[in-house]
N, C-alpha and C. Protein backbone atom coordinates (compact mmCIF):
# COMPACT_ATOMS: atom_id res chain seq x y z
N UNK A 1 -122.65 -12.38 73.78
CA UNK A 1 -122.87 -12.10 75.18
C UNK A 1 -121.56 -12.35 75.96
N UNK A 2 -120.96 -11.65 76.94
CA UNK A 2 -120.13 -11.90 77.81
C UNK A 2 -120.15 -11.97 78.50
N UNK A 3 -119.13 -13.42 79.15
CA UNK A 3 -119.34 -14.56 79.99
C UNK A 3 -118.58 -13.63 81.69
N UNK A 4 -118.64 -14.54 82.27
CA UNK A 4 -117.62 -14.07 83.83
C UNK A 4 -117.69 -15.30 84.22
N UNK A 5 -115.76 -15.53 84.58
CA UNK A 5 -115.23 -16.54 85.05
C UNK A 5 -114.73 -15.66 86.64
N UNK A 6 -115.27 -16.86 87.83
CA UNK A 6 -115.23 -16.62 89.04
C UNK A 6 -113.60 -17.20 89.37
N UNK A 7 -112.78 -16.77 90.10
CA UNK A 7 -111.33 -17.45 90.45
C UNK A 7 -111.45 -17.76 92.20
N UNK A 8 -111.71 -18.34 92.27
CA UNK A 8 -111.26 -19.04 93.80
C UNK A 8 -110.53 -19.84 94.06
N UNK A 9 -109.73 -19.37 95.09
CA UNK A 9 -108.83 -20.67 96.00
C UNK A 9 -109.71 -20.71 97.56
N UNK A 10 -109.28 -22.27 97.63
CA UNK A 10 -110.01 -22.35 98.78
C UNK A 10 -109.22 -23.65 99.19
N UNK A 11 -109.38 -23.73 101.17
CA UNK A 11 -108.71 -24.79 101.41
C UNK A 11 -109.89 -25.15 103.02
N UNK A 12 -109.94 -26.31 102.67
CA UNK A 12 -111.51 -26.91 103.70
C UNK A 12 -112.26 -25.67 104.47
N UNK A 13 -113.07 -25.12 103.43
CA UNK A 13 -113.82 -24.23 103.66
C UNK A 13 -115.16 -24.65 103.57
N UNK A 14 -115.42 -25.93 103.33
CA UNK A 14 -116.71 -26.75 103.78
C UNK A 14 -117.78 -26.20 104.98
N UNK A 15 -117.00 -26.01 105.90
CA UNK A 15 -117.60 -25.68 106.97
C UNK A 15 -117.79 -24.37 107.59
N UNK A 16 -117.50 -23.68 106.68
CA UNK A 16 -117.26 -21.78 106.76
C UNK A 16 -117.98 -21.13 105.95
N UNK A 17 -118.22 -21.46 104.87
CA UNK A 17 -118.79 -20.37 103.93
C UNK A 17 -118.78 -20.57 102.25
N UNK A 18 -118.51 -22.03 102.20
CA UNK A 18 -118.49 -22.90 100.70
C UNK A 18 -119.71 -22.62 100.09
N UNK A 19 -121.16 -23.38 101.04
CA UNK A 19 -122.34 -23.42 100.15
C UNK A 19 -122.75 -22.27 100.16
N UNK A 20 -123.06 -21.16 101.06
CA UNK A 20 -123.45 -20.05 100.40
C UNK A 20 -122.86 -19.23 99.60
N UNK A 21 -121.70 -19.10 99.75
CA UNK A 21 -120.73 -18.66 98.63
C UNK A 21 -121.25 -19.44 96.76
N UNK A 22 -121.61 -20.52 96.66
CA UNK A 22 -122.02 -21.18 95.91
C UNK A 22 -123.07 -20.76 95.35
N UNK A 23 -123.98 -21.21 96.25
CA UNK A 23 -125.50 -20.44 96.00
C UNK A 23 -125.74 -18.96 95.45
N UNK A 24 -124.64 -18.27 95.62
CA UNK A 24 -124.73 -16.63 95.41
C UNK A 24 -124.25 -16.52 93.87
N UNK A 25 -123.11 -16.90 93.91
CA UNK A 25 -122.15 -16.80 92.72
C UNK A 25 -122.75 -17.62 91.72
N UNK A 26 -123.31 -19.24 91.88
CA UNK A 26 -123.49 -19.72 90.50
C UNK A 26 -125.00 -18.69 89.77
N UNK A 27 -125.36 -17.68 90.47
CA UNK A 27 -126.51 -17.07 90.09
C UNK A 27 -125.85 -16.15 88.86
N UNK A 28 -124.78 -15.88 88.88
CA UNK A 28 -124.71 -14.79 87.56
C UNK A 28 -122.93 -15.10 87.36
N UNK A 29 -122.37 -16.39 88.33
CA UNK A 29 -121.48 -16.82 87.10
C UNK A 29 -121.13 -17.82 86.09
N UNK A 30 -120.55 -17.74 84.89
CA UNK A 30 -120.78 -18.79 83.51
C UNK A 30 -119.83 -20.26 84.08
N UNK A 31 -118.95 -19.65 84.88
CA UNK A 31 -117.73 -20.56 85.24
C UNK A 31 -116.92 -19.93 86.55
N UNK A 32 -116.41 -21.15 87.27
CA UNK A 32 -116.15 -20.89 88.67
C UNK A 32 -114.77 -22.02 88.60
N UNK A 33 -113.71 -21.23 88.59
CA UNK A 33 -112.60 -21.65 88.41
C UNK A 33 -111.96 -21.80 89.94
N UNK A 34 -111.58 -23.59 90.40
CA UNK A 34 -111.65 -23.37 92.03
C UNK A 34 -110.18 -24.44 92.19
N UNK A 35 -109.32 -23.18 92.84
CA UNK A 35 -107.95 -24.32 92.86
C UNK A 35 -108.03 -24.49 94.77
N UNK A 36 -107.96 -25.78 94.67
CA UNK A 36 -108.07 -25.99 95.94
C UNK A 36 -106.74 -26.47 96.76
N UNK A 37 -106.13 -26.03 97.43
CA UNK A 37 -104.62 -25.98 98.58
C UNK A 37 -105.06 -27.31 99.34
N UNK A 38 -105.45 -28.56 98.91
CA UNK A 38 -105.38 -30.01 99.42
C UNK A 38 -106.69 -29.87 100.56
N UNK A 39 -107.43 -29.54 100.41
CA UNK A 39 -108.74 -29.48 101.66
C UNK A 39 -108.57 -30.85 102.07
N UNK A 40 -109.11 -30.65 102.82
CA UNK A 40 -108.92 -32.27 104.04
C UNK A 40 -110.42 -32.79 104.15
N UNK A 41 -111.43 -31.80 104.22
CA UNK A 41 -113.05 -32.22 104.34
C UNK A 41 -113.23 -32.14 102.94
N UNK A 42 -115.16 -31.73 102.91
CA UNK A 42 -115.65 -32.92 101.39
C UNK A 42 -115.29 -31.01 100.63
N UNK A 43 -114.89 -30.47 100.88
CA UNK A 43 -114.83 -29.21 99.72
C UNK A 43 -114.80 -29.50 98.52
N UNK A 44 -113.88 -30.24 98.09
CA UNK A 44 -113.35 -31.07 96.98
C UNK A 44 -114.84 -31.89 96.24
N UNK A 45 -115.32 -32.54 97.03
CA UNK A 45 -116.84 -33.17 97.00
C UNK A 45 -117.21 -31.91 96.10
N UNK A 46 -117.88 -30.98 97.11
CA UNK A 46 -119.07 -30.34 96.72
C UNK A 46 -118.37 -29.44 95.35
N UNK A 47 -117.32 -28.84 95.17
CA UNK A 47 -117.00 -28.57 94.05
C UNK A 47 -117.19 -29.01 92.83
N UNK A 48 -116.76 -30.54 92.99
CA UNK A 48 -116.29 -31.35 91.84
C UNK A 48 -118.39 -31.42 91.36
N UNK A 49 -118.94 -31.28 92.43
CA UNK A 49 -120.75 -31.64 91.72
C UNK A 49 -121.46 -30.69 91.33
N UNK A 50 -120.85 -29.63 91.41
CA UNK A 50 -121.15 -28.12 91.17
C UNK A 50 -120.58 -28.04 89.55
N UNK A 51 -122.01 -27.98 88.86
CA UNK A 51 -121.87 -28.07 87.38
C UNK A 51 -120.83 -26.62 86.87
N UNK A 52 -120.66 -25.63 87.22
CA UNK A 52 -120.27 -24.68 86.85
C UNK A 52 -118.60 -24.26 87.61
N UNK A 53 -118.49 -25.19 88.37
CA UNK A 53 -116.96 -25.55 88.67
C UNK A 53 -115.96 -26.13 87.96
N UNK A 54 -115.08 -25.68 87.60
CA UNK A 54 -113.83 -26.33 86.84
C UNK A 54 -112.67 -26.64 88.11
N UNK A 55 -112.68 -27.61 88.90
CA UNK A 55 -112.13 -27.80 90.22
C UNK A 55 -110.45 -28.44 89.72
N UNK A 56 -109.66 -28.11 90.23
CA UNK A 56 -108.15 -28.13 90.37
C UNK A 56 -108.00 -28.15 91.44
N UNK A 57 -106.60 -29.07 91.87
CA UNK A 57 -106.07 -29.64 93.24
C UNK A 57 -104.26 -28.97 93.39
N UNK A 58 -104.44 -28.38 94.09
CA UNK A 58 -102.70 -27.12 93.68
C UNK A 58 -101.75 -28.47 94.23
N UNK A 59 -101.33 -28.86 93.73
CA UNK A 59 -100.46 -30.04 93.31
C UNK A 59 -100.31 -30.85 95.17
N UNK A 60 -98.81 -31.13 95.53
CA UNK A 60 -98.85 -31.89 97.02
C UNK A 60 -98.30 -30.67 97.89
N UNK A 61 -97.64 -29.57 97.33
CA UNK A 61 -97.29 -28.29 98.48
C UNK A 61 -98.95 -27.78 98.91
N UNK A 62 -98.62 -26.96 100.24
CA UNK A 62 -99.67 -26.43 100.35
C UNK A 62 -99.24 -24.73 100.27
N UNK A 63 -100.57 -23.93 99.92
CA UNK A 63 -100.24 -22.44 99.42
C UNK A 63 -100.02 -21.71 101.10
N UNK A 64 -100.60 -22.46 102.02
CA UNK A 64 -100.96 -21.68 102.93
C UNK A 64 -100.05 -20.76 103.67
N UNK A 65 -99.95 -19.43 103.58
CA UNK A 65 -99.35 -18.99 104.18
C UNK A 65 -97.80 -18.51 103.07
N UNK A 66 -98.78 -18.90 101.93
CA UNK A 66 -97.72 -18.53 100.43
C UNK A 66 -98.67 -18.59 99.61
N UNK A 67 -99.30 -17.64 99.77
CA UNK A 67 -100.16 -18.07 98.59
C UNK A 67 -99.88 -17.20 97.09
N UNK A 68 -98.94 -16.09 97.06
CA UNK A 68 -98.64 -15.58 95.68
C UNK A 68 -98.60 -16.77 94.89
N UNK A 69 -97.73 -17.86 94.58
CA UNK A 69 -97.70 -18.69 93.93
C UNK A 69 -99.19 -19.37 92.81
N UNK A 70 -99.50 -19.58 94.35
CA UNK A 70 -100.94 -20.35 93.82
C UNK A 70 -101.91 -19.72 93.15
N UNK A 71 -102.23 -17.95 93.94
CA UNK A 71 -102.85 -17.26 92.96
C UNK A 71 -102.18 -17.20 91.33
N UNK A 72 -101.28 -17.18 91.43
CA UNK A 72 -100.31 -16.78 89.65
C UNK A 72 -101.46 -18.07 89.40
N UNK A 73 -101.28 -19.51 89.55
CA UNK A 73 -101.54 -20.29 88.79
C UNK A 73 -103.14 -20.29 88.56
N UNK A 74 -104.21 -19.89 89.84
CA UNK A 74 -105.38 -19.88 89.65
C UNK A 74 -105.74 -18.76 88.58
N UNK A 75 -105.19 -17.45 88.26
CA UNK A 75 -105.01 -16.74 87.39
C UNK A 75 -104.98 -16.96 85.86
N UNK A 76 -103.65 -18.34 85.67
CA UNK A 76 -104.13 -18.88 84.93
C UNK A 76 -104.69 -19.98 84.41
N UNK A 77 -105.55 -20.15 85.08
CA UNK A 77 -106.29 -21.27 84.86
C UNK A 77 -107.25 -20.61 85.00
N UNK A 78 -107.71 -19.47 84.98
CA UNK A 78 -109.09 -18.90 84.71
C UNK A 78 -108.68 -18.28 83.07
N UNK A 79 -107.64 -17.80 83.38
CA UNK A 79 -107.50 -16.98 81.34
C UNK A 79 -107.72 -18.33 80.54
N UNK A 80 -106.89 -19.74 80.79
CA UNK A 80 -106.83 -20.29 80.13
C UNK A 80 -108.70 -20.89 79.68
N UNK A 81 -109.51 -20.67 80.62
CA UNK A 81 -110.75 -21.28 80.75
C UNK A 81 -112.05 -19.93 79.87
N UNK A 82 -111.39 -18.79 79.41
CA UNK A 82 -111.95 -17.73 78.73
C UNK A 82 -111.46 -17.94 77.11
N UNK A 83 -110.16 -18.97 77.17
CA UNK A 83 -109.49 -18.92 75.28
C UNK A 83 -110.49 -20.15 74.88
């Protein structure tokens, strides 16, 4: 059977559109690959309890407003999460 790995970046999106985004996606995905740009609210929280999250913290830069970088790496950290 073949799986689908979800790639998100997200940065304190707690209060915008996290849990339903959640609610939708863990319905038909295997894995939810979530690099997060240092959120400041509980994003980080609700990720890390979300069984189907593999949560990553994009190091102490932030992507914002650069985010090519960060996508390359959320990219791979989803291939790496399919080997």
């Amino acid at each position: 059977m073949a799986s689908l790995c979800v790639a998100l970046l997200v940065k304190d999106e707690l209060s915008r559109f996290l849990l339903s985004w959640l609610e939708a996606v863990t319905d038909f995905a295997d894995v939810i690959v979530a690099l997060d740009d240092n959120s400041t609210d509980d994003t980080p929280t609700i990720l890390k309890d979300c069984k189907e999250v593999r949560y990553y913290r994009y190091g102490n830069a932030t992507a914002w407003g650069a985010e090519a970088p960060a996508r390359r790496v959320l990219i791979e950290l989803a291939q790496q999460e399919k080997t």
